[in-house]
N, C-alpha and C. Protein backbone atom coordinates (compact mmCIF):
# COMPACT_ATOMS: atom_id res chain seq x y z
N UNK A 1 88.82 134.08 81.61
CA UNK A 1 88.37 133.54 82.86
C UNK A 1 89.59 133.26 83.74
N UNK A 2 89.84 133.44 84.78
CA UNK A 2 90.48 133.52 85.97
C UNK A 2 91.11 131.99 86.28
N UNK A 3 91.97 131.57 86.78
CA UNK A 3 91.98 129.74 87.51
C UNK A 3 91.59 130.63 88.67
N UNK A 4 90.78 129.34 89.17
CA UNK A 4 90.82 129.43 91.02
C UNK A 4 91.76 129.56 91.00
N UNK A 5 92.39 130.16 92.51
CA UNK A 5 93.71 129.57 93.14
C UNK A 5 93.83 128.73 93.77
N UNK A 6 95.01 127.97 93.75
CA UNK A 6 95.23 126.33 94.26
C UNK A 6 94.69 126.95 95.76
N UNK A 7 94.34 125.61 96.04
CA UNK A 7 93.95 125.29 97.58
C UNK A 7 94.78 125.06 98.35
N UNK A 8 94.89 125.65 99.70
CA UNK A 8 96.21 125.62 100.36
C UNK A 8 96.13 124.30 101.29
N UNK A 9 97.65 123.38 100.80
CA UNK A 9 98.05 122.54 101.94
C UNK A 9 97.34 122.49 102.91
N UNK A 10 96.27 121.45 103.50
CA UNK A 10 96.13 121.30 105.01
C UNK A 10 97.58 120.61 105.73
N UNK A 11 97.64 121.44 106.72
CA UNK A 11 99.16 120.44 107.55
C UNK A 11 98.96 119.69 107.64
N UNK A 12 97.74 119.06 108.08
CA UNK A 12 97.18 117.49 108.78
C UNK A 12 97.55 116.80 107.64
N UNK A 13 97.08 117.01 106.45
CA UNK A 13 96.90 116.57 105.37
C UNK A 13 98.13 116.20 104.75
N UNK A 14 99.41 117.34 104.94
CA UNK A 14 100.43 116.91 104.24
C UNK A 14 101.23 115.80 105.22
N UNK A 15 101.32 116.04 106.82
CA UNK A 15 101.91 115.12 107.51
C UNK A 15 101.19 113.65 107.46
N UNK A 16 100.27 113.28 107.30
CA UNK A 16 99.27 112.29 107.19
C UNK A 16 99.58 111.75 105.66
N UNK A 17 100.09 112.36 104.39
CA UNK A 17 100.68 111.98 103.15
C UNK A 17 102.43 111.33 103.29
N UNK A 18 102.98 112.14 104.28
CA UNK A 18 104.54 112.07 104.31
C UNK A 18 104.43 110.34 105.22
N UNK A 19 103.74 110.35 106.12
CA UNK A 19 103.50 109.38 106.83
C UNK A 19 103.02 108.03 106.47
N UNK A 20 101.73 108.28 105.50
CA UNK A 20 101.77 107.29 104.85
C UNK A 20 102.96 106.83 103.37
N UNK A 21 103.55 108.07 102.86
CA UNK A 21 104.53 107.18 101.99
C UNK A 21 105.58 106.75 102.48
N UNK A 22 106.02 107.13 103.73
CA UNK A 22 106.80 106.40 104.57
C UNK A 22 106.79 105.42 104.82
N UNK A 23 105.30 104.38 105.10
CA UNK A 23 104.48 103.50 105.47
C UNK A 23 105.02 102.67 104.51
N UNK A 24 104.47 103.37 103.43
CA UNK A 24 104.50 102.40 102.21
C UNK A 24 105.98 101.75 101.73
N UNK A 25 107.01 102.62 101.46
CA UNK A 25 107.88 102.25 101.62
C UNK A 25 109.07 101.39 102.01
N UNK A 26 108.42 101.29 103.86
CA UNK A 26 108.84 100.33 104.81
C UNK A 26 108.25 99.38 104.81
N UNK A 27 107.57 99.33 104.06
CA UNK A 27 106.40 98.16 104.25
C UNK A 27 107.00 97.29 102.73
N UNK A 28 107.37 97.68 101.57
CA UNK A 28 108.06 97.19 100.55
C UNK A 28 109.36 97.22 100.46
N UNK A 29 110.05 97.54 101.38
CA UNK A 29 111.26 97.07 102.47
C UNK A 29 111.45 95.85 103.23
N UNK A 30 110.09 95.77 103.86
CA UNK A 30 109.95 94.34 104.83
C UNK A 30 109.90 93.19 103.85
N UNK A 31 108.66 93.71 102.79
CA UNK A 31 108.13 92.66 101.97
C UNK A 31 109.66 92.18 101.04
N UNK A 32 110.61 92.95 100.77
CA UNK A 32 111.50 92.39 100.03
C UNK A 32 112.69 91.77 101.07
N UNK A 33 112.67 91.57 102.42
CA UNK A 33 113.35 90.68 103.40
C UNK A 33 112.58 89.16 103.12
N UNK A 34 111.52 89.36 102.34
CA UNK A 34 110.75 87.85 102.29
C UNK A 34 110.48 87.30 103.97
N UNK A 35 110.61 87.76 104.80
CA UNK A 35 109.66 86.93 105.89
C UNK A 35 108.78 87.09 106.27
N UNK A 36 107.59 87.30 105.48
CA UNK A 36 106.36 87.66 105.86
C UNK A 36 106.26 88.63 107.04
N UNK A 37 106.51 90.05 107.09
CA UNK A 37 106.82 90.61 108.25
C UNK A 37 106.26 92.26 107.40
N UNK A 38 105.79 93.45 108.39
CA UNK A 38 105.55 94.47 107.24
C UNK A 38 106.27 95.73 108.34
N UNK A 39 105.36 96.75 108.52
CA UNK A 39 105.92 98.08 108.89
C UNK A 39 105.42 97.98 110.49
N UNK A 40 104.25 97.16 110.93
CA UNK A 40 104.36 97.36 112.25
C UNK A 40 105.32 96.19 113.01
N UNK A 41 105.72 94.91 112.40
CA UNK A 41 107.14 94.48 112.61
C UNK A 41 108.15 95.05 112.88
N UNK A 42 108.67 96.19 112.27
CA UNK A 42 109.34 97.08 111.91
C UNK A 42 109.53 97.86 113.02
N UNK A 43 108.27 98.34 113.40
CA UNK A 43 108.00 99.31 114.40
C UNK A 43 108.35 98.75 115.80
N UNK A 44 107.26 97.14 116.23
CA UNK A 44 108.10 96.58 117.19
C UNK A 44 109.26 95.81 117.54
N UNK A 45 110.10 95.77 116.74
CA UNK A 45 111.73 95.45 116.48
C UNK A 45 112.35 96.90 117.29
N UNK A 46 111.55 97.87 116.76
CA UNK A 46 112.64 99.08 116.58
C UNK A 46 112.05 99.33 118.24
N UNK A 47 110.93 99.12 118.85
CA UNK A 47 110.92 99.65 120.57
C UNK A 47 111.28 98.20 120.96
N UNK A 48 111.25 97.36 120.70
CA UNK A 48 111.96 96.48 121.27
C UNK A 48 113.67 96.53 121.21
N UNK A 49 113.85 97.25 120.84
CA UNK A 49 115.51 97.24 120.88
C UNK A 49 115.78 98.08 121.69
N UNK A 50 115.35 99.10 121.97
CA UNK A 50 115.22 99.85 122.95
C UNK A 50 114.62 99.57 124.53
N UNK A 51 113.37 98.89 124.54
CA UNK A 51 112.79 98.38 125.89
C UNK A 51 112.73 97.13 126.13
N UNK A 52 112.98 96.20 125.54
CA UNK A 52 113.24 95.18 126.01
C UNK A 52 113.98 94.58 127.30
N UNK A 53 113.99 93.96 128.32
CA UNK A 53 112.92 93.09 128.08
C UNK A 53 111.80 94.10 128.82
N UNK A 54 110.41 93.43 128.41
CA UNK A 54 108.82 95.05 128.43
C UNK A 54 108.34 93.43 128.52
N UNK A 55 107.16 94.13 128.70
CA UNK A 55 105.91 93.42 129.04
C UNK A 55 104.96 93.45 127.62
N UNK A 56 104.04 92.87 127.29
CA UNK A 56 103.12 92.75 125.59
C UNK A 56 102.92 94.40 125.66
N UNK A 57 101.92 94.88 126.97
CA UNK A 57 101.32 95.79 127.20
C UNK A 57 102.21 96.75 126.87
N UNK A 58 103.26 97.19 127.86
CA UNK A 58 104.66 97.98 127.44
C UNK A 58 104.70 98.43 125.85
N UNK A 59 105.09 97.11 125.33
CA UNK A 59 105.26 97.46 123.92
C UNK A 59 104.01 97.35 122.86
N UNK A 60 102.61 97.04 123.26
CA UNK A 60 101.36 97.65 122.86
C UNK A 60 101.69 99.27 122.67
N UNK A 61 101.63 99.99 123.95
CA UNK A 61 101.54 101.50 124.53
C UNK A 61 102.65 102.00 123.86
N UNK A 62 103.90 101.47 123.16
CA UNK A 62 105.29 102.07 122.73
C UNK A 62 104.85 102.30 121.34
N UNK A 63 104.02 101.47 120.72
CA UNK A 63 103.88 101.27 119.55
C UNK A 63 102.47 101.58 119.29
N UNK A 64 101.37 101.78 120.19
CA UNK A 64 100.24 102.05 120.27
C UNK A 64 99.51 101.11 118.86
N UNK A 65 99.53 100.00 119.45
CA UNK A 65 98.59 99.08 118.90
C UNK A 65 97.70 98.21 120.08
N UNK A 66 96.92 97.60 119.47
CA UNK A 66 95.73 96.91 120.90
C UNK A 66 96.09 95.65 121.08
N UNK A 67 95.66 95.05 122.28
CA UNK A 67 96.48 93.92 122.34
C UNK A 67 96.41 92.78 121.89
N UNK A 68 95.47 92.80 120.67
CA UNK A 68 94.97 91.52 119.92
C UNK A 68 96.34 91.56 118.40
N UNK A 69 96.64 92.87 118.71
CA UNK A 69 97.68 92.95 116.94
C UNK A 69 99.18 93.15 117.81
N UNK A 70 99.35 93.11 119.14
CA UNK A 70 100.58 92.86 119.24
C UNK A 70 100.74 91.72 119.67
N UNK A 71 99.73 90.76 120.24
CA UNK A 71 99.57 89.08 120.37
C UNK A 71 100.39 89.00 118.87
N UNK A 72 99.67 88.87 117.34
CA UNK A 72 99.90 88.46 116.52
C UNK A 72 101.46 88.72 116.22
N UNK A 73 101.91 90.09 116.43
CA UNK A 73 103.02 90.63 116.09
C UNK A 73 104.34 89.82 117.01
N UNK A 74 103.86 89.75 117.99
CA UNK A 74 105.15 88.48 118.97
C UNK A 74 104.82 87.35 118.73
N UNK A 75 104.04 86.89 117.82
CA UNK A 75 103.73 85.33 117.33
C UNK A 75 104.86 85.06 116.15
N UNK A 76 104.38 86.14 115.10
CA UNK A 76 105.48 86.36 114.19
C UNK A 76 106.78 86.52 114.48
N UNK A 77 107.08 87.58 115.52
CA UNK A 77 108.15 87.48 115.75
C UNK A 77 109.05 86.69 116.88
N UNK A 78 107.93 86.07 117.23
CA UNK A 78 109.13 84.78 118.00
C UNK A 78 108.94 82.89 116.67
N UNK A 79 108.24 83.42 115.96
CA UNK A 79 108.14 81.96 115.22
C UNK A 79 109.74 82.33 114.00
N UNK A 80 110.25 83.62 114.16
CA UNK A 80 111.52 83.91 113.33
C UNK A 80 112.29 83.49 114.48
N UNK A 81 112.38 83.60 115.43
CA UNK A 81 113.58 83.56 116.76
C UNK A 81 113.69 84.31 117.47
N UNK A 82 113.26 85.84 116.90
CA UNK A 82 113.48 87.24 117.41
C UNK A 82 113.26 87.82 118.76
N UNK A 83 112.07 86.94 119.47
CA UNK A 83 111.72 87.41 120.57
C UNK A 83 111.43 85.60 121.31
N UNK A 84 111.28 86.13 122.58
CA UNK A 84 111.07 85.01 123.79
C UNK A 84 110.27 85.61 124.56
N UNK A 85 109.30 85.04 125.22
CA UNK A 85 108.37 85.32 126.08
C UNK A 85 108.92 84.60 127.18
N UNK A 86 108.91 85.08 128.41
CA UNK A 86 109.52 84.51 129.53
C UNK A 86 109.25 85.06 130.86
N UNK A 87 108.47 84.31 131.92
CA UNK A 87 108.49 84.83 132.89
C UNK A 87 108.69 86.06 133.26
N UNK A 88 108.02 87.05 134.00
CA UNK A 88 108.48 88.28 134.45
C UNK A 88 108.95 87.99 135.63
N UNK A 89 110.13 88.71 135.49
CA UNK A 89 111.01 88.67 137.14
C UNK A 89 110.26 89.35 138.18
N UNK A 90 109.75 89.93 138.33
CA UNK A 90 108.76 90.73 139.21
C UNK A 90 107.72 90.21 139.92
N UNK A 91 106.57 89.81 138.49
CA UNK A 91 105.02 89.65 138.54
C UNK A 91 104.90 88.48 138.02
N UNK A 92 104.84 87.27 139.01
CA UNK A 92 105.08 85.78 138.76
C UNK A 92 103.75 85.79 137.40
N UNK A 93 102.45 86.56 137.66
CA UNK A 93 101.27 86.68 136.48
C UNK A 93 101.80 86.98 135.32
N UNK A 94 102.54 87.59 134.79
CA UNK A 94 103.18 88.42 133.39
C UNK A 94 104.26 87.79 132.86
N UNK A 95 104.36 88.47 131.63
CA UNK A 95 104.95 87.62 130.54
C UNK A 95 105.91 88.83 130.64
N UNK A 96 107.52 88.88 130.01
CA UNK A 96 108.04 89.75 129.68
C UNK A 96 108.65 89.36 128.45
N UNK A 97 108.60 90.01 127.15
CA UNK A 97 109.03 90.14 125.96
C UNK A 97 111.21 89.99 125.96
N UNK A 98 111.55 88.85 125.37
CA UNK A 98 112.89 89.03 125.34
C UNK A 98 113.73 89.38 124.20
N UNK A 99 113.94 90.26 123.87
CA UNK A 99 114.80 89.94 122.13
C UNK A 99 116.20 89.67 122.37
N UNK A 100 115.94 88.67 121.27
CA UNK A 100 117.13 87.40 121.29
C UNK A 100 118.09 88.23 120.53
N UNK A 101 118.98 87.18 120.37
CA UNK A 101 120.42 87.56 119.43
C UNK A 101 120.17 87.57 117.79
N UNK A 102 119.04 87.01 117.72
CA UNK A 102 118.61 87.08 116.05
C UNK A 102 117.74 87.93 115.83
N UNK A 103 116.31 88.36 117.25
CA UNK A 103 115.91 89.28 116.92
C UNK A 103 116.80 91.44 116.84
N UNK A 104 118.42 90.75 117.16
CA UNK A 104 118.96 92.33 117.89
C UNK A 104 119.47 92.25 116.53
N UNK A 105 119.94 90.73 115.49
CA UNK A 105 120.50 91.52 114.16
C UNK A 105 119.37 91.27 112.73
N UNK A 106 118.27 91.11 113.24
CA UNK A 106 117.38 91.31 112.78
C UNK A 106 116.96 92.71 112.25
N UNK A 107 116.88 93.24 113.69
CA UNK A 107 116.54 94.54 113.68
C UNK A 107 117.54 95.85 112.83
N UNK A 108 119.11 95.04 113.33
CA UNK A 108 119.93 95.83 112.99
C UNK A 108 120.27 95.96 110.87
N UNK A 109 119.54 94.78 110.60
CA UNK A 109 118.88 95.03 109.20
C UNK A 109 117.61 95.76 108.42
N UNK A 110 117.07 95.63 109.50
CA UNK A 110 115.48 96.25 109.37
C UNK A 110 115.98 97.69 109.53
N UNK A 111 116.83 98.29 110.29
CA UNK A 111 116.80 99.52 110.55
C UNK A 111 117.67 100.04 109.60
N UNK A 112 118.93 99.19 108.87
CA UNK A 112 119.51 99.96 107.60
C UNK A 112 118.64 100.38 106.68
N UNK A 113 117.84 99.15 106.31
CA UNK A 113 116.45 99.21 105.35
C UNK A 113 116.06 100.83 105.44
N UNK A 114 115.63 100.65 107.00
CA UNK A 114 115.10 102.31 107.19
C UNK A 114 115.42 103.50 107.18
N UNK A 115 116.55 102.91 107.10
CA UNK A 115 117.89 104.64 107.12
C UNK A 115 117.68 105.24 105.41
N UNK A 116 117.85 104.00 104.74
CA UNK A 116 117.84 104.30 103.41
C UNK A 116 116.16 104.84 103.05
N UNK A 117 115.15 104.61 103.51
CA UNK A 117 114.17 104.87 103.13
C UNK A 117 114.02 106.92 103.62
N UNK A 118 114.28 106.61 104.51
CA UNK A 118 114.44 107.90 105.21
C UNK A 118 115.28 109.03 104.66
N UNK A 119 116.49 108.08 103.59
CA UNK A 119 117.62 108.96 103.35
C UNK A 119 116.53 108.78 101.88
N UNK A 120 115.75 108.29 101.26
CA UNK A 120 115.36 108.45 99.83
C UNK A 120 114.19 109.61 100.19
N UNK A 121 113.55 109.42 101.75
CA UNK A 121 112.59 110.58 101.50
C UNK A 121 113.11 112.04 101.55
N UNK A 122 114.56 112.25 101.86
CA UNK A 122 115.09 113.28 101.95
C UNK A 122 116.19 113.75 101.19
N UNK A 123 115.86 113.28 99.58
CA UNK A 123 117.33 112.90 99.29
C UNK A 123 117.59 114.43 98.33
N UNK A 124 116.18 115.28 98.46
CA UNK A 124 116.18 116.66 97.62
C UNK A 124 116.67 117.93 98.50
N UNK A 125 117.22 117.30 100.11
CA UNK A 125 117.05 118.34 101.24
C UNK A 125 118.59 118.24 101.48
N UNK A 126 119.43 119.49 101.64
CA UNK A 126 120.62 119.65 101.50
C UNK A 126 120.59 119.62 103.35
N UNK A 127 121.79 119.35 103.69
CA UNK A 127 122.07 119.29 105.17
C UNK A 127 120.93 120.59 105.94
N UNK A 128 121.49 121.69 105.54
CA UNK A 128 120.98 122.92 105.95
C UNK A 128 119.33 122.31 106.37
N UNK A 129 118.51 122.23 105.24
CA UNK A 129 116.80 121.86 104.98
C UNK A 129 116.88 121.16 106.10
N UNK A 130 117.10 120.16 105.81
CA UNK A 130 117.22 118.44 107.05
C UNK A 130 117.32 119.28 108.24
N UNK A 131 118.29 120.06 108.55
CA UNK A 131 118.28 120.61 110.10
C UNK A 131 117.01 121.48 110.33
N UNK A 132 117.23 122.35 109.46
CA UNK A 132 115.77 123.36 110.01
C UNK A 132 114.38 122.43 109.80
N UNK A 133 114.47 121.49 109.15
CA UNK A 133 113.30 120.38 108.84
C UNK A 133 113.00 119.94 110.29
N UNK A 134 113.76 118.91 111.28
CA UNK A 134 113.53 118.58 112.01
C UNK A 134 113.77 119.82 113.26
N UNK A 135 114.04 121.06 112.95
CA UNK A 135 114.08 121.71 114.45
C UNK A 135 112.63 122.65 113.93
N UNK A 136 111.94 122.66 112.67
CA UNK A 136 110.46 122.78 113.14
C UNK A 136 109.37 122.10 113.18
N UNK A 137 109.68 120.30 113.14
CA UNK A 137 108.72 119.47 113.20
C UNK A 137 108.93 119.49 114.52
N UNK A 138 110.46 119.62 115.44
CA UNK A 138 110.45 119.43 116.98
C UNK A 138 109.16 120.11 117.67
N UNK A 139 109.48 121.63 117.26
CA UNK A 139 109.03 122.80 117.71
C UNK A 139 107.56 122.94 117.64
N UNK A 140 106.61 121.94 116.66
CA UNK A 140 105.61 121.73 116.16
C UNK A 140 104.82 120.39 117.30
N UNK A 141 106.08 119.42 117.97
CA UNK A 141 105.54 118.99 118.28
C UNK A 141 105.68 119.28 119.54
N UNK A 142 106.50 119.57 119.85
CA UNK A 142 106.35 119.93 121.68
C UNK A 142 105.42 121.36 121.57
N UNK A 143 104.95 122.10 120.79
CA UNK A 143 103.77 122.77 120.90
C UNK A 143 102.38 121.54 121.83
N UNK A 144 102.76 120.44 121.14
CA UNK A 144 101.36 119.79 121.00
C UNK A 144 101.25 119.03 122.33
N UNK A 145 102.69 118.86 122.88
CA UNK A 145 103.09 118.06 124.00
C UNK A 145 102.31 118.53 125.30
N UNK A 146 102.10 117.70 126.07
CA UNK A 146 101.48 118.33 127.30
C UNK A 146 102.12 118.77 128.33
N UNK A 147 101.63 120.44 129.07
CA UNK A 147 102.59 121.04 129.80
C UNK A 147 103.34 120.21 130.46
């Protein structure tokens, strides 16, 4: 009797696996910083270092979460020090997100964390792989990008 032949990889399927053990990872990364903090912490540290000072909304849309889980997420992260809510210079109505001096070396720990996670998910891919790796996930995604 014959084996079937294996079933082929769905892409969705394998990027949606790589993504979540990534997840997981960073997320038992956070959990071993002990401050009650996980992977979407993580996530808004890392556009907050970049856009700051932003508005909740701003960094909702950066991070694409709704605005009831990035309320919680600047609760957490200003009850560490990390962020300040403060007047918008603009729009006397709005809040603008500040990251402080503890949330910038905060982050700048959170993101070694991530280098290494990143460097363990790639640690079977010789320079060469790694390059052509990311110049056809590019190519994969600006397919998807809009004209």
């Amino acid at each position: 009797m014959n084996d079937p032949l294996p079933m082929p990889l769905s892409f969705g399927l394998l990027l949606r696996q790589v993504r979540d053990g990534l997840v997981r990872q960073l997320d038992q990364a956070m959990r071993e910083e002990d401050l009650g903090i996980g992977f979407t912490h993580y996530l808004g540290l890392k556009a907050l270092s970049c856009k700051a000072p932003c508005t909740a909304a701003e960094l909702g849309n950066a991070i694409d979460q709704v605005p009831s889980a990035v309320t919680r997420l600047l609760d957490r992260l200003e009850e560490l020090g990390c962020v300040r809510r403060q007047p918008h210079v603009q729009d006397r109505r709005a809040l603008q997100i500040v990251l402080t001096d503890e949330g910038r070396a905060l982050w700048l720990r959170l993101k070694s964390r991530g280098d290494q996670v990143i460097d363990l998910a790639m640690h079977d891919l010789d320079r060469a792989e790694r390059d052509q790796l990311f110049s056809l996930l590019t190519r994969v995604r600006d397919s998807l990008s809009p004209p």
